[in-house]
N, C-alpha and C. Protein backbone atom coordinates (compact mmCIF):
# COMPACT_ATOMS: atom_id res chain seq x y z
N UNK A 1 38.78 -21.05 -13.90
CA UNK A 1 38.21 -22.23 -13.31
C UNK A 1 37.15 -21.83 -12.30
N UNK A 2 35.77 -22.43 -12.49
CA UNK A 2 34.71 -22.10 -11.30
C UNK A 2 35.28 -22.35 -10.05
N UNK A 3 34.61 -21.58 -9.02
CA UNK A 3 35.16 -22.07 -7.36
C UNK A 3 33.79 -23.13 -7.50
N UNK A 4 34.12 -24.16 -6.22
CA UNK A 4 33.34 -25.14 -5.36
C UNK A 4 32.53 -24.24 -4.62
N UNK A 5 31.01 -24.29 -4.94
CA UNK A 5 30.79 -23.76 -3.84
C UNK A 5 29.67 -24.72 -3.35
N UNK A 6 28.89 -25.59 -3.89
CA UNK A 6 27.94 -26.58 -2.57
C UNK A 6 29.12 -27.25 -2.04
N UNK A 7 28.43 -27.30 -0.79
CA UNK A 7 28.65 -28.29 0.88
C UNK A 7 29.44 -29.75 0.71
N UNK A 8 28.43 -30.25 -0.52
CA UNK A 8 29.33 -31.58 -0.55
C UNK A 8 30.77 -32.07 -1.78
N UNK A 9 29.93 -30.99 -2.44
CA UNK A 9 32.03 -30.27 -3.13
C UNK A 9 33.17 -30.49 -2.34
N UNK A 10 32.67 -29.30 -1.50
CA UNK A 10 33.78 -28.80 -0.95
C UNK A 10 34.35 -30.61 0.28
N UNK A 11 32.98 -30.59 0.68
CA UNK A 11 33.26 -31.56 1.87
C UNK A 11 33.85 -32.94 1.21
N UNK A 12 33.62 -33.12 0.12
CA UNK A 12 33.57 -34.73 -0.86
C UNK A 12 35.90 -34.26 -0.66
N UNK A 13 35.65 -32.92 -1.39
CA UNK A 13 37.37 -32.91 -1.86
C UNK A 13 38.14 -32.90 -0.89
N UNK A 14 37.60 -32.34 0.25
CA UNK A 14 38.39 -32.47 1.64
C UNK A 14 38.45 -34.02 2.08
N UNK A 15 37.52 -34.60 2.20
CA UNK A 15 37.69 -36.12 2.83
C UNK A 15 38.36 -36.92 2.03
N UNK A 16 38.33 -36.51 0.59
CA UNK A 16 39.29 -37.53 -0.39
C UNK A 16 40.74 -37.18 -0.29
N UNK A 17 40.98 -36.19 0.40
CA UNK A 17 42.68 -35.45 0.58
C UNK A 17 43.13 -36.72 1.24
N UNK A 18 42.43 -37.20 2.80
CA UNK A 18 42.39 -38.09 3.75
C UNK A 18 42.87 -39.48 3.34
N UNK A 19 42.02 -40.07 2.23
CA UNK A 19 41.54 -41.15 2.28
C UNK A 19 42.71 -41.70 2.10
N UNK A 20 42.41 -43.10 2.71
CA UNK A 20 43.86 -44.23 2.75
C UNK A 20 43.53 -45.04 1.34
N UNK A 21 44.80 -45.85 1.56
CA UNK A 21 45.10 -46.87 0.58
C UNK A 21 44.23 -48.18 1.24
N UNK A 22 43.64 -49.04 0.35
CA UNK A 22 42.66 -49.98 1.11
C UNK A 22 43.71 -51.12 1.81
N UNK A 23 44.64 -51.88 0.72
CA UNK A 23 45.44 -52.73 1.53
C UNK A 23 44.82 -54.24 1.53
N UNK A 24 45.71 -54.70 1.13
CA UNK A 24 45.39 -56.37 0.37
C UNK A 24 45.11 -57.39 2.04
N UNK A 25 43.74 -57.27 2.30
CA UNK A 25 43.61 -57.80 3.46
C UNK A 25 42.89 -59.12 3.67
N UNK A 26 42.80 -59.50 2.37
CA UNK A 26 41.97 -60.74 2.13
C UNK A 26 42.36 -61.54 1.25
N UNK A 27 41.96 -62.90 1.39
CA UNK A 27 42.87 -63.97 0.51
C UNK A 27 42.13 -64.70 -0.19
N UNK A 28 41.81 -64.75 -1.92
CA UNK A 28 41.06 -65.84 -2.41
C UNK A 28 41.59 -67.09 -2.43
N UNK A 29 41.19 -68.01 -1.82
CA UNK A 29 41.93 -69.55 -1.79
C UNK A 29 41.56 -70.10 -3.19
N UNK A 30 40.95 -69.56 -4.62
CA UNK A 30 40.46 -70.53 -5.65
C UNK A 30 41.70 -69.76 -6.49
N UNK A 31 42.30 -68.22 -6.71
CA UNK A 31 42.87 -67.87 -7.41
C UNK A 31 44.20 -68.09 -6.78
N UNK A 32 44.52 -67.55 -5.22
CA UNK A 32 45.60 -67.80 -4.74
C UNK A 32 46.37 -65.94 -4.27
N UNK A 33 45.36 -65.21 -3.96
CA UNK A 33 45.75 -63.85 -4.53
C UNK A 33 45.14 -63.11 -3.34
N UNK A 34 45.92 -61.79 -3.33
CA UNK A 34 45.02 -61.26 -2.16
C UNK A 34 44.58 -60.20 -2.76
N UNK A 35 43.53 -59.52 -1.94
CA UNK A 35 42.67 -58.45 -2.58
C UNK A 35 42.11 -57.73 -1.51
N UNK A 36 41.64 -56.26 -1.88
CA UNK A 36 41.07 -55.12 -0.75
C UNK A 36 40.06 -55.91 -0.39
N UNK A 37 38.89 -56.48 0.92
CA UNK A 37 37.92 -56.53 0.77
C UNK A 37 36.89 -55.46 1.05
N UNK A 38 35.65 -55.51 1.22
CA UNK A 38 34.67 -54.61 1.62
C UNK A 38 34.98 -54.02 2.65
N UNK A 39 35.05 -54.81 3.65
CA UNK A 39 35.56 -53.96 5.26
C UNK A 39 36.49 -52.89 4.65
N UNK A 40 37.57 -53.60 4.12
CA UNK A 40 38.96 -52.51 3.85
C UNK A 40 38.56 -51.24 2.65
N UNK A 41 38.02 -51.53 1.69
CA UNK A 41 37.80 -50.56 1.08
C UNK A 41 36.58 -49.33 1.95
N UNK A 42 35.86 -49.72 2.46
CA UNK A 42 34.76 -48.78 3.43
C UNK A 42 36.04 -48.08 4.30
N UNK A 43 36.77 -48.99 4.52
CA UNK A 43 37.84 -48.39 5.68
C UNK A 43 38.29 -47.50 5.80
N UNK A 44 39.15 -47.44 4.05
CA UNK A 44 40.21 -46.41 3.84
C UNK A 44 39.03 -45.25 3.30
N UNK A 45 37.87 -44.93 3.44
CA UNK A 45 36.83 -43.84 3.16
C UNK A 45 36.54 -43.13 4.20
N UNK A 46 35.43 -44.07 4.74
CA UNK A 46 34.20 -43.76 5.96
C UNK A 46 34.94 -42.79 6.65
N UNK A 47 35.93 -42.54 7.24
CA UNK A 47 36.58 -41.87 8.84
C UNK A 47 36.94 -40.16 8.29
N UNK A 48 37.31 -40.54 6.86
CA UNK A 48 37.35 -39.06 6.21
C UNK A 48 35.84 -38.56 5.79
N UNK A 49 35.18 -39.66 5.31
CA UNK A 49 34.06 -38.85 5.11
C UNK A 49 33.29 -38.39 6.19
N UNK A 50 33.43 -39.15 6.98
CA UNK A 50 32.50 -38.73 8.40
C UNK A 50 33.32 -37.19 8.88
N UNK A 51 34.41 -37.08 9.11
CA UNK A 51 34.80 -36.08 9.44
C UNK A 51 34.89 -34.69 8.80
N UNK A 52 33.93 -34.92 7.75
CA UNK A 52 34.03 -34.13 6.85
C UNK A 52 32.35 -33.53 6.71
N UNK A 53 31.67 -34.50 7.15
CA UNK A 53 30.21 -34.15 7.51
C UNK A 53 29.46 -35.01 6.54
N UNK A 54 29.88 -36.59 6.00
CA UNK A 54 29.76 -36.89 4.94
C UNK A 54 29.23 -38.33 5.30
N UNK A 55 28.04 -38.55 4.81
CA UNK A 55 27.49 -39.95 5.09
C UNK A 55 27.85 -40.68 3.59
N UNK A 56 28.41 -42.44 3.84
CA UNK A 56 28.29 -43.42 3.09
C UNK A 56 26.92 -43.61 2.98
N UNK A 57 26.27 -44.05 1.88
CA UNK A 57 24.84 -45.55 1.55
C UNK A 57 25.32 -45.73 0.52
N UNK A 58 24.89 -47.12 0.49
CA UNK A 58 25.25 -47.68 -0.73
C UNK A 58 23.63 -48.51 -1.09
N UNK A 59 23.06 -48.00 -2.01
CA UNK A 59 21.39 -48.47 -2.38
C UNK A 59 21.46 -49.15 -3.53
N UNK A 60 20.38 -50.16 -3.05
CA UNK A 60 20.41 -51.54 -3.95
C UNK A 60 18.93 -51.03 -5.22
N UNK A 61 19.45 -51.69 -5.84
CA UNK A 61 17.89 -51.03 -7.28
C UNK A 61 17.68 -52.57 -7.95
N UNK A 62 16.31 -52.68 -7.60
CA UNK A 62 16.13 -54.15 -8.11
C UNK A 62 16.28 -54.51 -9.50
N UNK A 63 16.48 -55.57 -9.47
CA UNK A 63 17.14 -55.80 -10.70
C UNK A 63 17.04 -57.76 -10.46
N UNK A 64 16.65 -58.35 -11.90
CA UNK A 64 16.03 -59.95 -11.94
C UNK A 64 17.38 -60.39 -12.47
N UNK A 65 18.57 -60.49 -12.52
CA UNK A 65 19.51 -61.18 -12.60
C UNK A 65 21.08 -60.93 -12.28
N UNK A 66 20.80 -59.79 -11.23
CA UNK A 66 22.61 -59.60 -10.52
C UNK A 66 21.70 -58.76 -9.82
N UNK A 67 22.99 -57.32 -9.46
CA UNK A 67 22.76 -56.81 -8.28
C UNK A 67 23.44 -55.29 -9.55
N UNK A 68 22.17 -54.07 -8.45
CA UNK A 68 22.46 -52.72 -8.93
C UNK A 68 22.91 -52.01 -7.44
N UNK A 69 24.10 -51.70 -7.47
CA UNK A 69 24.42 -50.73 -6.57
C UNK A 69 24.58 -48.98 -6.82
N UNK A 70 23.99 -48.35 -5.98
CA UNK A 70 24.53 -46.88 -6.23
C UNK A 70 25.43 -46.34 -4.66
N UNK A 71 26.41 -46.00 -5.13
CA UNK A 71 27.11 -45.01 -3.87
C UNK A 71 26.57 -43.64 -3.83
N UNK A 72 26.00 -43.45 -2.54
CA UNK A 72 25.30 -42.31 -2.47
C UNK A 72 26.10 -41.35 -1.45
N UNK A 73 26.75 -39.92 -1.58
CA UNK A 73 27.02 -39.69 -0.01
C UNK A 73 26.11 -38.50 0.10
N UNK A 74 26.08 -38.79 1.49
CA UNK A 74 24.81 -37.75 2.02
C UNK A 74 26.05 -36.40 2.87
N UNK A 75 25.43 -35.21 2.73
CA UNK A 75 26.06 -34.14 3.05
C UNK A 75 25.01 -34.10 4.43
N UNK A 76 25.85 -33.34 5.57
CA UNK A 76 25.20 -32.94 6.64
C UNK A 76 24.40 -31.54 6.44
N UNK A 77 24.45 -31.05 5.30
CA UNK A 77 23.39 -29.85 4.85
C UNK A 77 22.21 -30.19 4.16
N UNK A 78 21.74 -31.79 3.66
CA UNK A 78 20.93 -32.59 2.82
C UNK A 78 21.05 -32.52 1.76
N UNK A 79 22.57 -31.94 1.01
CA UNK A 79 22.91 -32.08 -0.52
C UNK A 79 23.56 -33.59 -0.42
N UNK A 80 23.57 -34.40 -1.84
CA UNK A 80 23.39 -35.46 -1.73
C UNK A 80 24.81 -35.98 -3.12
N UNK A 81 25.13 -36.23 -3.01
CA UNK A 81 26.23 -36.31 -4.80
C UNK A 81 26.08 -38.42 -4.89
N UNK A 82 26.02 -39.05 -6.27
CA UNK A 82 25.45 -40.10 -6.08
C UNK A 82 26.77 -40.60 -7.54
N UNK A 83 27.48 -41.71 -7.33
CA UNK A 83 28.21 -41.93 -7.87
C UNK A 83 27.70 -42.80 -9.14
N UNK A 84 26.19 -42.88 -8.99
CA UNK A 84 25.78 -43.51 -10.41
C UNK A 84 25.30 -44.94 -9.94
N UNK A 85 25.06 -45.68 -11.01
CA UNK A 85 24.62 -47.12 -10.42
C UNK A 85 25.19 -48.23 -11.48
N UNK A 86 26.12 -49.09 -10.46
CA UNK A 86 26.50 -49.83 -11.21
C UNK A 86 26.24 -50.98 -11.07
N UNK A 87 25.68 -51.84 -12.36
CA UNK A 87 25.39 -53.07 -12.52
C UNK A 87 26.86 -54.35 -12.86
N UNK A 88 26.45 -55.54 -11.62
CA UNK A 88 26.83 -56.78 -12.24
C UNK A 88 26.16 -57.89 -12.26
N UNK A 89 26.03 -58.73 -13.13
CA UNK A 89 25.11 -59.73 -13.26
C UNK A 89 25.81 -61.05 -12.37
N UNK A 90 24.59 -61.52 -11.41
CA UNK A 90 24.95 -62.54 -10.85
C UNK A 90 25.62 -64.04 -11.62
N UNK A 91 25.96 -64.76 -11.60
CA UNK A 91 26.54 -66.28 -11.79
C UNK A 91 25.86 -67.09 -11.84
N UNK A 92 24.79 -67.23 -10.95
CA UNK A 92 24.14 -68.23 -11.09
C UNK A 92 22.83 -67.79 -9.78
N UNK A 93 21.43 -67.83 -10.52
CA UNK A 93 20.27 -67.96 -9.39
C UNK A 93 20.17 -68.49 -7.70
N UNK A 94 21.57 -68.02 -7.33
CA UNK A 94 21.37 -68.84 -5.99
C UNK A 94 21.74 -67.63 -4.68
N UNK A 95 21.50 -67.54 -3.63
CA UNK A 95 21.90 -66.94 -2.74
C UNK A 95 23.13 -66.51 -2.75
N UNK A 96 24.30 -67.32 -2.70
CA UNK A 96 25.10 -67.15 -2.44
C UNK A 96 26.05 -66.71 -3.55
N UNK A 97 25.42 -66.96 -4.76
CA UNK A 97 26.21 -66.17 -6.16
C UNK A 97 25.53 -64.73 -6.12
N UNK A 98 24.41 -64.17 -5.45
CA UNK A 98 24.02 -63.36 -5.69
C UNK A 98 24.67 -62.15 -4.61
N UNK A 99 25.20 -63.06 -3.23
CA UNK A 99 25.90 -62.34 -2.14
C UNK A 99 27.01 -62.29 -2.89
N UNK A 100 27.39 -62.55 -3.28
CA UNK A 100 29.10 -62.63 -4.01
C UNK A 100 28.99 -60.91 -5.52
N UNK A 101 27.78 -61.48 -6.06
CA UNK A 101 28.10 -60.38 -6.79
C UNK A 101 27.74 -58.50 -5.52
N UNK A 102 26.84 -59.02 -4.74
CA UNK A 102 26.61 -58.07 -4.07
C UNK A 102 27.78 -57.31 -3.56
N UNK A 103 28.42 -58.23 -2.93
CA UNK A 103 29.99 -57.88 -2.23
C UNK A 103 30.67 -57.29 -3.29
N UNK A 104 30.81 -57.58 -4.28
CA UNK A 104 31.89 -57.31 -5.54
C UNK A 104 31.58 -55.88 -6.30
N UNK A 105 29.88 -55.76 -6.34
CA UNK A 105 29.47 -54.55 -7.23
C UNK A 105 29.62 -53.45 -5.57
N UNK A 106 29.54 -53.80 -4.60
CA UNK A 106 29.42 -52.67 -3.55
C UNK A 106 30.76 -52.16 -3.71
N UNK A 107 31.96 -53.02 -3.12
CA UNK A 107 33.28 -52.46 -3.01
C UNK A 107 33.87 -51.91 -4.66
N UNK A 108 33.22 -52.02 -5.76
CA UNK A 108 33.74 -51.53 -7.11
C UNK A 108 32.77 -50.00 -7.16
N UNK A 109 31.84 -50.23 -6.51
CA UNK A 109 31.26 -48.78 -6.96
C UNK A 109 31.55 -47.95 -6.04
N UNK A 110 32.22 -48.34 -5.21
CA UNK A 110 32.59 -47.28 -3.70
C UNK A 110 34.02 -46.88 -3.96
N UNK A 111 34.84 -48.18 -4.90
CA UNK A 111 35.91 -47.62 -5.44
C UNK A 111 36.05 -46.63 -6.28
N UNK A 112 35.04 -46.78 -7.19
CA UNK A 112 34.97 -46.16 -8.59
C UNK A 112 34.43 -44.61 -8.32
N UNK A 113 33.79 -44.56 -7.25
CA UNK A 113 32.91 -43.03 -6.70
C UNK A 113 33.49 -42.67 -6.15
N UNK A 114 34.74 -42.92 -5.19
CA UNK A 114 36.00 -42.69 -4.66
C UNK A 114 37.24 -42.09 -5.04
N UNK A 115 36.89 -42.56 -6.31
CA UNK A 115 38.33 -42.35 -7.12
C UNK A 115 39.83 -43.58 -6.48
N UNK A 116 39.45 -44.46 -6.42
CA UNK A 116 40.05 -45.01 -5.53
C UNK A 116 40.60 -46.30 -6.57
N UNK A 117 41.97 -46.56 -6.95
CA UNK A 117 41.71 -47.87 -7.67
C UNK A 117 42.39 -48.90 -7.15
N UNK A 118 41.50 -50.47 -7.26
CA UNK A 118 42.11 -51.20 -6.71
C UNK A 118 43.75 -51.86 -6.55
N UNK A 119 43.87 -52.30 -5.30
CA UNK A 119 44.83 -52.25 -5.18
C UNK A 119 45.92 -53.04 -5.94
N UNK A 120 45.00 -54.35 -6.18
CA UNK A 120 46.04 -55.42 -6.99
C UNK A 120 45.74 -55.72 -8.30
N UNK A 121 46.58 -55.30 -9.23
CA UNK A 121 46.07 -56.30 -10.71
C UNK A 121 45.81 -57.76 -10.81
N UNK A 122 46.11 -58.32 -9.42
CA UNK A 122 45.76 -59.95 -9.63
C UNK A 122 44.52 -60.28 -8.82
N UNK A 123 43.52 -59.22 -8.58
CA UNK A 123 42.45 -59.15 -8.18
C UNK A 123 41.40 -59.81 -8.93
N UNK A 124 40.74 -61.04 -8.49
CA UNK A 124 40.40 -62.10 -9.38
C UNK A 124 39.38 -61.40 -10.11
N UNK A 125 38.34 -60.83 -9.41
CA UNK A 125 37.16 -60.13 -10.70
C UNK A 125 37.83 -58.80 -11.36
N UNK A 126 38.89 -57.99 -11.07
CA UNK A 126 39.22 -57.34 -12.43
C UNK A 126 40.32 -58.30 -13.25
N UNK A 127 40.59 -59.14 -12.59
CA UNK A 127 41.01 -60.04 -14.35
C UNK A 127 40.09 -60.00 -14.97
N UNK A 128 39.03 -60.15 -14.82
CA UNK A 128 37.82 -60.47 -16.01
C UNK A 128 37.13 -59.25 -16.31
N UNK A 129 37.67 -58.52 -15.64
CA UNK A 129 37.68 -56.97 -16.50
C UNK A 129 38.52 -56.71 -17.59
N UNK A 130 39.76 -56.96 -17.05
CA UNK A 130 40.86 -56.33 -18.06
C UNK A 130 40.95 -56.56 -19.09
N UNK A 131 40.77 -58.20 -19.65
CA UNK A 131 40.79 -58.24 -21.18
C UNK A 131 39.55 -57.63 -22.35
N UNK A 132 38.17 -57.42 -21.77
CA UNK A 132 37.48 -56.37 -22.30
C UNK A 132 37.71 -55.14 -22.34
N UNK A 133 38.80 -53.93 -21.30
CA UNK A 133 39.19 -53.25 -21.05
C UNK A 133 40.33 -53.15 -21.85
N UNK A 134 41.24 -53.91 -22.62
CA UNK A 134 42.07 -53.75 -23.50
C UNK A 134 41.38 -54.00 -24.92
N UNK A 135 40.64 -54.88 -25.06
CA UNK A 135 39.90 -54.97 -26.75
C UNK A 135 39.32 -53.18 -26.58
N UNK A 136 38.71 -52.74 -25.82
CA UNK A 136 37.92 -51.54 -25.87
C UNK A 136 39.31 -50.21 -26.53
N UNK A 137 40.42 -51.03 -25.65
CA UNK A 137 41.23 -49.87 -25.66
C UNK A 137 41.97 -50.43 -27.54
N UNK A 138 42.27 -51.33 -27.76
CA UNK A 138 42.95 -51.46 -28.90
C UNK A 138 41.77 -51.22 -30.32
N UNK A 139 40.31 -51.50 -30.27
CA UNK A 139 39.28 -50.87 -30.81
C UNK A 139 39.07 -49.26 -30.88
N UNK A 140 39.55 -48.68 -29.59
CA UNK A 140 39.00 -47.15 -29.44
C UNK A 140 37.68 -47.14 -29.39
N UNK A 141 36.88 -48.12 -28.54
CA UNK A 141 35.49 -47.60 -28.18
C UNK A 141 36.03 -47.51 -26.52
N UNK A 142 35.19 -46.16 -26.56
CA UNK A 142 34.67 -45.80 -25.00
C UNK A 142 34.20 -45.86 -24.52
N UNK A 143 34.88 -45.91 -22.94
CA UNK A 143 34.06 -46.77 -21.67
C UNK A 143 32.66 -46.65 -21.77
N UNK A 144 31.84 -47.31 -21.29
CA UNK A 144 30.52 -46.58 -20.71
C UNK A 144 30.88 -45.86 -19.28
N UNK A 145 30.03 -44.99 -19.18
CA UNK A 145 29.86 -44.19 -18.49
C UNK A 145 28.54 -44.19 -17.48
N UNK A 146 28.93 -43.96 -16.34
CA UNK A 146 27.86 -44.03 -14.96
C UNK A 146 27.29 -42.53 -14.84
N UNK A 147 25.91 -42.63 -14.86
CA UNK A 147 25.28 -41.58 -14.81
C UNK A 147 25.67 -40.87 -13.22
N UNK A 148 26.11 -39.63 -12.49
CA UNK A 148 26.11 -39.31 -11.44
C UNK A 148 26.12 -38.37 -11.53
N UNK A 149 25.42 -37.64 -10.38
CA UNK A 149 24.45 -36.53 -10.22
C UNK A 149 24.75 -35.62 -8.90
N UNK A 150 24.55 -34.90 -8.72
CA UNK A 150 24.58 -33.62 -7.14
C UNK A 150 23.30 -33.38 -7.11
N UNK A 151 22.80 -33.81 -5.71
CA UNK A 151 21.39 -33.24 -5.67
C UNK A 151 21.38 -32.32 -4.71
N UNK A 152 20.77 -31.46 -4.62
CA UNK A 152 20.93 -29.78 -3.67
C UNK A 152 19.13 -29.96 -2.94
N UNK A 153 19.43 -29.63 -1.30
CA UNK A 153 18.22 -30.02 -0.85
C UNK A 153 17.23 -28.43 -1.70
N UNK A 154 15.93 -28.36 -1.09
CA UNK A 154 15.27 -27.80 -1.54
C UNK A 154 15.43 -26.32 -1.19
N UNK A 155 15.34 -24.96 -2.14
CA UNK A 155 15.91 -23.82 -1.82
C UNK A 155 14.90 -23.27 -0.63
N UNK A 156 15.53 -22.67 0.70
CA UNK A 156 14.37 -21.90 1.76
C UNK A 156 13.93 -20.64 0.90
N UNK A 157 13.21 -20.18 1.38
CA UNK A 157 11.93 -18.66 0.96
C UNK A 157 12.39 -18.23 1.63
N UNK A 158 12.75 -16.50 1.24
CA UNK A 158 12.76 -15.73 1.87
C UNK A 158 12.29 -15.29 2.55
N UNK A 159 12.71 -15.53 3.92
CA UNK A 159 11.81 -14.41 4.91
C UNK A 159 11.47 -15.89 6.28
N UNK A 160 11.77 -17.29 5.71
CA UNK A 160 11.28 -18.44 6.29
C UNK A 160 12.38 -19.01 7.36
């Protein structure tokens, strides 16, 4: 097995040793259900990653009918590891369907780049995951897959 040897390897596997459980801290009044929210999922991350030398962003990529998020963490050496970018399509052209998917694709791709899975199966937007998530599975087609990458800052010259 290769050793780890960039900065944010090593630093990513140490802060995930840390990381908490997010914890059903929020209540949808339309389903009746509670669920991690954003605060809580950043929660059970941020304090390990920071201590680890490890910056959260989460970058938006325009996009004309939902919202593209990428989880990016930044290493305190300027290596960079990027959990990919994941798309959800908004509901409807309005502000506030578009804050809603915003909220929803941030805390799923911070989960998903985390390794982190949510906490409740009665979590109203992965219900509407799961039954595509079982046709996929009783079909045998496979997931798609999120492009993610390690970026290594630029190599110094010898002698510089």
């Amino acid at each position: 097995m290769e050793q780890i040897t960039s900065g944010i390897a090593k630093a990513f596997v140490a802060a995930q040793k840390d990381f908490e459980r997010t914890g059903l801290d929020a209540k949808n009044p339309h389903f009746r259900n509670d669920y991690a929210s954003l605060a809580a999922c950043i929660g059970a991350v941020k304090e390990a990653l920071n201590a680890n030398g490890v910056a959260l962003v989460q970058k938006t990529h325009e996009c004309d009918n939902g919202v593209r998020i990428e989880t990016i963490f930044l290493h305190e050496s300027g290596e960079t590891m990027s959990g990919g970018i994941l798309y959800l399509p908004a509901e409807a052209p309005t502000p506030q369907k578009y804050g809603s998917a915003l909220t929803y694709c941030r805390r799923y791709s911070l989960l998903a780049a985390c390794g982190i899975p949510p906490e409740s199966a009665l979590d109203d937007d992965g219900e509407a995951v799961d039954a595509p998530m079982r046709q996929r599975q009783e079909n045998k087609t496979p997931m798609p897959v999120l492009n993610s990458k390690v970026t290594l800052p630029p190599a110094k010259k010898a002698g510089a």
